[in-house]
ModelCIF file with pLDDT and N, C-alpha, C, O atoms, coordinates in Angstrom:
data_MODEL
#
_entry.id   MODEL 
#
_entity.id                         1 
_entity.type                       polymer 
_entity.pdbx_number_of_molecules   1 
#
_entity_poly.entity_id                      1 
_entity_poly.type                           'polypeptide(L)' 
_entity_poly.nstd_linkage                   no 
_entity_poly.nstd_monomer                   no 
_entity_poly.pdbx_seq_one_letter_code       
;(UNK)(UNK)(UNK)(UNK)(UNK)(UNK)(UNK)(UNK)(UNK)(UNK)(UNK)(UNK)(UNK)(UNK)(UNK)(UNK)
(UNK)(UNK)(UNK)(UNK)(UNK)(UNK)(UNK)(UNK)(UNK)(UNK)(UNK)(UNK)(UNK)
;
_entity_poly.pdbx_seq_one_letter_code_can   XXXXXXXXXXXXXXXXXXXXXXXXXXXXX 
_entity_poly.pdbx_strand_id                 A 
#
loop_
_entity_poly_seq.entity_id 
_entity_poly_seq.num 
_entity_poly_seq.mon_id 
_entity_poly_seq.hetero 
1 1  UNK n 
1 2  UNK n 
1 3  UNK n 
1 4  UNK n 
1 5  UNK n 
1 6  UNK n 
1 7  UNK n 
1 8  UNK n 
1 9  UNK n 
1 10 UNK n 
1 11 UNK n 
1 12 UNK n 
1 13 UNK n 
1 14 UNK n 
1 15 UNK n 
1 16 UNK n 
1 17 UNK n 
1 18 UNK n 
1 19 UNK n 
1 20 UNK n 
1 21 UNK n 
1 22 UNK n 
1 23 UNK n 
1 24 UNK n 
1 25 UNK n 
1 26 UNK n 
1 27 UNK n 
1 28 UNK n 
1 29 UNK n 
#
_struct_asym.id          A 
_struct_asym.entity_id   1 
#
loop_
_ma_qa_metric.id 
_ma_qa_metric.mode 
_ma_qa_metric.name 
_ma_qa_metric.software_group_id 
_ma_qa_metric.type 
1 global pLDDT . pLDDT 
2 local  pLDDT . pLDDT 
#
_ma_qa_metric_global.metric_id      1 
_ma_qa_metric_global.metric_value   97.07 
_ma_qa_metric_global.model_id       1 
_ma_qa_metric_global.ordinal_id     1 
#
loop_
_ma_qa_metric_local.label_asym_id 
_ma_qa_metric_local.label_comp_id 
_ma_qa_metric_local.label_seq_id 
_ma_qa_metric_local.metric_id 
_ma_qa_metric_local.metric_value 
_ma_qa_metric_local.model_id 
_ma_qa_metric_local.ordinal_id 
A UNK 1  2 97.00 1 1  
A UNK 2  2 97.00 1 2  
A UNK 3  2 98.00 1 3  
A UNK 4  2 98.00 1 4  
A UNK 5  2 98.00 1 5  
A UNK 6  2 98.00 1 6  
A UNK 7  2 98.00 1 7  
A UNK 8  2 97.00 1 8  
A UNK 9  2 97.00 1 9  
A UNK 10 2 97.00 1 10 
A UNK 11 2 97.00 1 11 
A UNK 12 2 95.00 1 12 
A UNK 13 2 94.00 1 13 
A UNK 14 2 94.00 1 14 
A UNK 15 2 93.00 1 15 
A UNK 16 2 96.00 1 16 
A UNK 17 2 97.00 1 17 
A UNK 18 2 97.00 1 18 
A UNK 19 2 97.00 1 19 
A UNK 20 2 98.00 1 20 
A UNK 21 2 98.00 1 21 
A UNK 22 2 98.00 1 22 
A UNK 23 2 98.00 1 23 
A UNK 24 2 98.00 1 24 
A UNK 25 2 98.00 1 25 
A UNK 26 2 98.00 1 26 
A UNK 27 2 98.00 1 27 
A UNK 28 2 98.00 1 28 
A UNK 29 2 98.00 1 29 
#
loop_
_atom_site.group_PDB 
_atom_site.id 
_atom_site.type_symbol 
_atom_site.label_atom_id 
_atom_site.label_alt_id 
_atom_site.label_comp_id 
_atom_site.label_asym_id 
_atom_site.label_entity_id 
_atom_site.label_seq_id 
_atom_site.pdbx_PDB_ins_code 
_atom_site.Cartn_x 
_atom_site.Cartn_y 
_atom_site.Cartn_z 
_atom_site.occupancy 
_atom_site.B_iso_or_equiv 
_atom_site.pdbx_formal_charge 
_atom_site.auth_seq_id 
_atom_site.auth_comp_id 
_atom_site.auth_asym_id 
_atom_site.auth_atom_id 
_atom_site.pdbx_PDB_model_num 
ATOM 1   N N  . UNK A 1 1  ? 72.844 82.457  28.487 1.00 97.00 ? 1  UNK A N  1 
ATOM 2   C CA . UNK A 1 1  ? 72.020 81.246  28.514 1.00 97.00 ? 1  UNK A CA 1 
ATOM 3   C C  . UNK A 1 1  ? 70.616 81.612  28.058 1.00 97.00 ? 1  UNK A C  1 
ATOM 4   O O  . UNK A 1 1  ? 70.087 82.703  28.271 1.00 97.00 ? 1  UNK A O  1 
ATOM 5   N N  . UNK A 1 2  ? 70.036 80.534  27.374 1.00 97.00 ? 2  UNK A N  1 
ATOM 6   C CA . UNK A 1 2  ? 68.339 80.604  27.097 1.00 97.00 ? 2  UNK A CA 1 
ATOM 7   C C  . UNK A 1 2  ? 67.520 81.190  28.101 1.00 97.00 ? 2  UNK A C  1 
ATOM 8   O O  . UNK A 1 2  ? 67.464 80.635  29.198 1.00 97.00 ? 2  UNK A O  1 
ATOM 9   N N  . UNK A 1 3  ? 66.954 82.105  27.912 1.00 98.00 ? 3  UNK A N  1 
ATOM 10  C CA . UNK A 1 3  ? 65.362 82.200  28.776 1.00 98.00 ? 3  UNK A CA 1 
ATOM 11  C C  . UNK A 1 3  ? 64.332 82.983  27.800 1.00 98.00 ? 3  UNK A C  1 
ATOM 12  O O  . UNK A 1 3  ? 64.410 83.534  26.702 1.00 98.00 ? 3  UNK A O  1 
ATOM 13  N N  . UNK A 1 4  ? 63.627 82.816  28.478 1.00 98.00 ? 4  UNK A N  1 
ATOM 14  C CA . UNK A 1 4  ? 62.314 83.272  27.982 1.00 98.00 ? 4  UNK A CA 1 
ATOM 15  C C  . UNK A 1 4  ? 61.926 84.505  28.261 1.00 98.00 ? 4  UNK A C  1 
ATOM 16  O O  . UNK A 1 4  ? 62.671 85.058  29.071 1.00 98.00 ? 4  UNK A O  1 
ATOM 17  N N  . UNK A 1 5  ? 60.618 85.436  27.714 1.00 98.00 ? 5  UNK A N  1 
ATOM 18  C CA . UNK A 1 5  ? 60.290 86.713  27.758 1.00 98.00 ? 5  UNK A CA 1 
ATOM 19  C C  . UNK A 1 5  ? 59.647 86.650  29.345 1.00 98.00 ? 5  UNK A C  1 
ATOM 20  O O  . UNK A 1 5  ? 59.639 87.623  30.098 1.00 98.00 ? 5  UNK A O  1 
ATOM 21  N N  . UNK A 1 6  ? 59.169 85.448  29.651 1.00 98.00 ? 6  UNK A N  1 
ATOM 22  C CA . UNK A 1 6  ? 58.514 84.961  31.168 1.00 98.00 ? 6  UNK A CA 1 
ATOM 23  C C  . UNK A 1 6  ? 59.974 85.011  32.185 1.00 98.00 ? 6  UNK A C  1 
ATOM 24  O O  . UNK A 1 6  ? 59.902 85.497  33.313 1.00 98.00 ? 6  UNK A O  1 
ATOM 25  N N  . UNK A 1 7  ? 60.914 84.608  31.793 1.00 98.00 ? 7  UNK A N  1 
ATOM 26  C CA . UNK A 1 7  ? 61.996 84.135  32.619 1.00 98.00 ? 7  UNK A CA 1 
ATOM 27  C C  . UNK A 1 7  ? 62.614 85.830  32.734 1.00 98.00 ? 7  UNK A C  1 
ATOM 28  O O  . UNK A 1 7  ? 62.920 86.200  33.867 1.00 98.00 ? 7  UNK A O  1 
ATOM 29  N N  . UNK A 1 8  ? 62.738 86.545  31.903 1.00 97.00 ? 8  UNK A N  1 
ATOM 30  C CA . UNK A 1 8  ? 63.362 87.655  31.954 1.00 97.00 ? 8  UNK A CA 1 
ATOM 31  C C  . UNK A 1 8  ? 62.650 88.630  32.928 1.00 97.00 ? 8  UNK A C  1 
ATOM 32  O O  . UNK A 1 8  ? 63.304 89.396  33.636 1.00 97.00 ? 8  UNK A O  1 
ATOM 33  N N  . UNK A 1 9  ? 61.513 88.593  32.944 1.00 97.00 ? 9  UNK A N  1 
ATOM 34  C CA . UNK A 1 9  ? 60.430 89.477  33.970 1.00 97.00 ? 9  UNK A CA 1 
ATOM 35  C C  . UNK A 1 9  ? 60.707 88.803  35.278 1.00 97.00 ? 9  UNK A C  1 
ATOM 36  O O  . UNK A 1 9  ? 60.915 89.680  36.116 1.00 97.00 ? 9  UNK A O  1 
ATOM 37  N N  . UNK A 1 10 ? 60.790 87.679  35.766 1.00 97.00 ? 10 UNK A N  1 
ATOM 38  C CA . UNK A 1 10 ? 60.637 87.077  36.827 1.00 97.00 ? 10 UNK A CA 1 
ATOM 39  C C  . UNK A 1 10 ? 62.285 87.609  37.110 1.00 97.00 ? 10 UNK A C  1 
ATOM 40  O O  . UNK A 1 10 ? 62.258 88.260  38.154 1.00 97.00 ? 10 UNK A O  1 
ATOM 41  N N  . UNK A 1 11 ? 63.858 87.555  36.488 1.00 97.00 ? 11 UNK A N  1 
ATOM 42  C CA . UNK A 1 11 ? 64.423 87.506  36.967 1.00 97.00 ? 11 UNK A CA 1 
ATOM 43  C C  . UNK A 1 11 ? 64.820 89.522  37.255 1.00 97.00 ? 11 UNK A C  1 
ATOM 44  O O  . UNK A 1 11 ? 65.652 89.899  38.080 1.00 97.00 ? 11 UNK A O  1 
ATOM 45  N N  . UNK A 1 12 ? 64.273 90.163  36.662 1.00 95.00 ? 12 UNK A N  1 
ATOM 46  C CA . UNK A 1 12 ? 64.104 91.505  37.091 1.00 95.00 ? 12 UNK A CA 1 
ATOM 47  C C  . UNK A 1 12 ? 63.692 91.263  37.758 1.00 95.00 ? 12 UNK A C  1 
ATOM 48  O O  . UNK A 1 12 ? 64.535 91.010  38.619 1.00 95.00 ? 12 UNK A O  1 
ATOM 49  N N  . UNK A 1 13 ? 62.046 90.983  38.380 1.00 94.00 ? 13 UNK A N  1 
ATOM 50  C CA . UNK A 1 13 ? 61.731 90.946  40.053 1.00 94.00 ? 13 UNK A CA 1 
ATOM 51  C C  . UNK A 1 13 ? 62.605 90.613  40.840 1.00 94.00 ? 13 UNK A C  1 
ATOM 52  O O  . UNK A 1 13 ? 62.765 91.587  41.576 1.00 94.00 ? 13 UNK A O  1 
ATOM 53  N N  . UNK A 1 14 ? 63.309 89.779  41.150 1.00 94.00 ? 14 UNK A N  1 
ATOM 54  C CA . UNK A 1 14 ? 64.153 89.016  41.829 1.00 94.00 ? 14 UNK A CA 1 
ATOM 55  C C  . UNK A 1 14 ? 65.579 89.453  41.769 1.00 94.00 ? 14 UNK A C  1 
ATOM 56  O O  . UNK A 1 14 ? 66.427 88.917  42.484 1.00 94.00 ? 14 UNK A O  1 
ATOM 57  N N  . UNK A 1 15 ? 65.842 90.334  41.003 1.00 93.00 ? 15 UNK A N  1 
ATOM 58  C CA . UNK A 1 15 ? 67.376 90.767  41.075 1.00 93.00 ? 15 UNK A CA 1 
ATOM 59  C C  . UNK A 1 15 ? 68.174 90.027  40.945 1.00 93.00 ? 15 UNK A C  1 
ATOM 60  O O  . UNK A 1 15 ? 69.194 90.128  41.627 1.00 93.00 ? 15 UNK A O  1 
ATOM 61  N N  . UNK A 1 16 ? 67.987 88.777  39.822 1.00 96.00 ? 16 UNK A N  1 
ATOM 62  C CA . UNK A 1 16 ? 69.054 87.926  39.089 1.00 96.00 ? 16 UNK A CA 1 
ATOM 63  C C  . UNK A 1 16 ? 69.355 88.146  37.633 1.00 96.00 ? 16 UNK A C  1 
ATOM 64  O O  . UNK A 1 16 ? 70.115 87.336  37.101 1.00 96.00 ? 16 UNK A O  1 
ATOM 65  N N  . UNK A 1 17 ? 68.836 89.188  36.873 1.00 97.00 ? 17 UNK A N  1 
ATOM 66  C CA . UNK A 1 17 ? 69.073 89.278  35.620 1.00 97.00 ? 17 UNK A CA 1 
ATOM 67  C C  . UNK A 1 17 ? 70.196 89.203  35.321 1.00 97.00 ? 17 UNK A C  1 
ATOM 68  O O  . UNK A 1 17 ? 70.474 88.734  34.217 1.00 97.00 ? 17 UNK A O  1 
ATOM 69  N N  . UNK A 1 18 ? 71.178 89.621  36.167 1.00 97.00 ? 18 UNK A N  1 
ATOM 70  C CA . UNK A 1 18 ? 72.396 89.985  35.834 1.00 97.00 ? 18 UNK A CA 1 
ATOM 71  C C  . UNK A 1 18 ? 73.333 88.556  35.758 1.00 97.00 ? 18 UNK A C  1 
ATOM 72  O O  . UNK A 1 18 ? 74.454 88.508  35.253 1.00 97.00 ? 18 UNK A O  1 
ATOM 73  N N  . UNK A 1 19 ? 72.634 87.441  36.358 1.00 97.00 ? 19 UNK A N  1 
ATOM 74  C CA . UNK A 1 19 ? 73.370 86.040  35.869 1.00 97.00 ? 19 UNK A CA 1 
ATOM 75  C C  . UNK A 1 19 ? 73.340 85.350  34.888 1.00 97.00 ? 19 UNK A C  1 
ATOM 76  O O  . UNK A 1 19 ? 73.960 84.294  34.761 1.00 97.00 ? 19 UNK A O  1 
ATOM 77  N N  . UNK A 1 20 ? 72.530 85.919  33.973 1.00 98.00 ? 20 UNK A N  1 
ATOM 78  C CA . UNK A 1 20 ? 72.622 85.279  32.847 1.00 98.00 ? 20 UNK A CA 1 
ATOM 79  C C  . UNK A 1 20 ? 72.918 86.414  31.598 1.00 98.00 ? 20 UNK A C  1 
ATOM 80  O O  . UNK A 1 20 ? 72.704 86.083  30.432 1.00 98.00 ? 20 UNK A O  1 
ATOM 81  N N  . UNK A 1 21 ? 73.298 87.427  31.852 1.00 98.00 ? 21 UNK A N  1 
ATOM 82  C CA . UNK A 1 21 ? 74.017 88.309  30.770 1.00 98.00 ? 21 UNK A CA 1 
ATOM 83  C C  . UNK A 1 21 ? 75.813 88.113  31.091 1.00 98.00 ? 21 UNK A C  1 
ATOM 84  O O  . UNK A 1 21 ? 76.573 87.971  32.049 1.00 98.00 ? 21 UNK A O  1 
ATOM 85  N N  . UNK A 1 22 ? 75.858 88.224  29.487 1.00 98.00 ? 22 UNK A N  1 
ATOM 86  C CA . UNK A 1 22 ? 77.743 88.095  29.515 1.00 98.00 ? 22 UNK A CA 1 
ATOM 87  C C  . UNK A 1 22 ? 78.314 88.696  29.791 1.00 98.00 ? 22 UNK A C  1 
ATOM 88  O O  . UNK A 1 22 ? 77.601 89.693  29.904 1.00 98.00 ? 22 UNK A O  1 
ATOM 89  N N  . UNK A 1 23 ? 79.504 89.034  30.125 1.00 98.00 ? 23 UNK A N  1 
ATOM 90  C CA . UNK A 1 23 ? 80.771 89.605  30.275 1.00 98.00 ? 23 UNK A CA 1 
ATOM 91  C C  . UNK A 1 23 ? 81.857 89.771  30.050 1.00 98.00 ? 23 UNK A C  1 
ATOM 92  O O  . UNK A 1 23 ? 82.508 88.748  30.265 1.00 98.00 ? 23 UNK A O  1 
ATOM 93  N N  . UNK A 1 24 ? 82.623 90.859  29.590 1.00 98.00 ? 24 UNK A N  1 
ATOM 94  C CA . UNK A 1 24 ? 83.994 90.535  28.557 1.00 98.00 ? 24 UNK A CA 1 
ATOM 95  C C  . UNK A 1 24 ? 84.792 91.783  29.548 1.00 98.00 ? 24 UNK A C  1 
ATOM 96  O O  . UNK A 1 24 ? 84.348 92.931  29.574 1.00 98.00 ? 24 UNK A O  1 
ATOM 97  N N  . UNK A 1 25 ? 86.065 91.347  30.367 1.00 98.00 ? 25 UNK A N  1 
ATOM 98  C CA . UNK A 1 25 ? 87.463 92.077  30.436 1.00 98.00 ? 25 UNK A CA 1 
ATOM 99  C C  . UNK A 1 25 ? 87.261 92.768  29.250 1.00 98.00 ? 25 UNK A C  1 
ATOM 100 O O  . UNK A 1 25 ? 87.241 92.215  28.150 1.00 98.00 ? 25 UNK A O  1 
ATOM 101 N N  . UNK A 1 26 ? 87.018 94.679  29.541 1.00 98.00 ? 26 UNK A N  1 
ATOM 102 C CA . UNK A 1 26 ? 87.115 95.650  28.084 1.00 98.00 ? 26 UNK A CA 1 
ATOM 103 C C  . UNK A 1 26 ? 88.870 96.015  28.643 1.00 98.00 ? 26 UNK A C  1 
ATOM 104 O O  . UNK A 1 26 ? 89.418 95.871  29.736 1.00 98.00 ? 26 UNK A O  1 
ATOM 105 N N  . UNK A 1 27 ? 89.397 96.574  27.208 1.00 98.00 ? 27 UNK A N  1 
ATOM 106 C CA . UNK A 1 27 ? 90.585 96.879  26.898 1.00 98.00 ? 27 UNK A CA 1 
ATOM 107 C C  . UNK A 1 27 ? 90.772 98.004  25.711 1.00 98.00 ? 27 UNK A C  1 
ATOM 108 O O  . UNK A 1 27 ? 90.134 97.891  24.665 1.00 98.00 ? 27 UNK A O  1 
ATOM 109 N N  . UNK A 1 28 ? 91.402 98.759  25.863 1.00 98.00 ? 28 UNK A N  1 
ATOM 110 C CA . UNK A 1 28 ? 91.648 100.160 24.664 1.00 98.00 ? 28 UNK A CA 1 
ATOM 111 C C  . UNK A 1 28 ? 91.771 98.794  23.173 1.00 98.00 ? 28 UNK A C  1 
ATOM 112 O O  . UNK A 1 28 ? 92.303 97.687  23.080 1.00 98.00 ? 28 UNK A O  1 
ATOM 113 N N  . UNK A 1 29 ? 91.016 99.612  22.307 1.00 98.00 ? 29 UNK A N  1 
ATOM 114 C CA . UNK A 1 29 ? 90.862 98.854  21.065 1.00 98.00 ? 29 UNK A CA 1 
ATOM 115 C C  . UNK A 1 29 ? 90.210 98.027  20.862 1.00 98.00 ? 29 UNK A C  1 
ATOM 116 O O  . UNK A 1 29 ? 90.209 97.501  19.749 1.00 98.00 ? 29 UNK A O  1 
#
């Protein structure tokens, strides 16, 4: 999702960065 260079600092303080980066099931190949 969208955020900002402001939104990305605030959500490191806060220990939410990790809700708005993706995620993919990895698999050989």
């Amino acid at each position: 999702e969208s955020i900002t260079p402001d939104d990305y600092e605030r959500r490191v303080a806060d220990n939410t960065v990790m809700e708005v980066i993706d995620a993919y099931d990895s698999a050989p190949g």
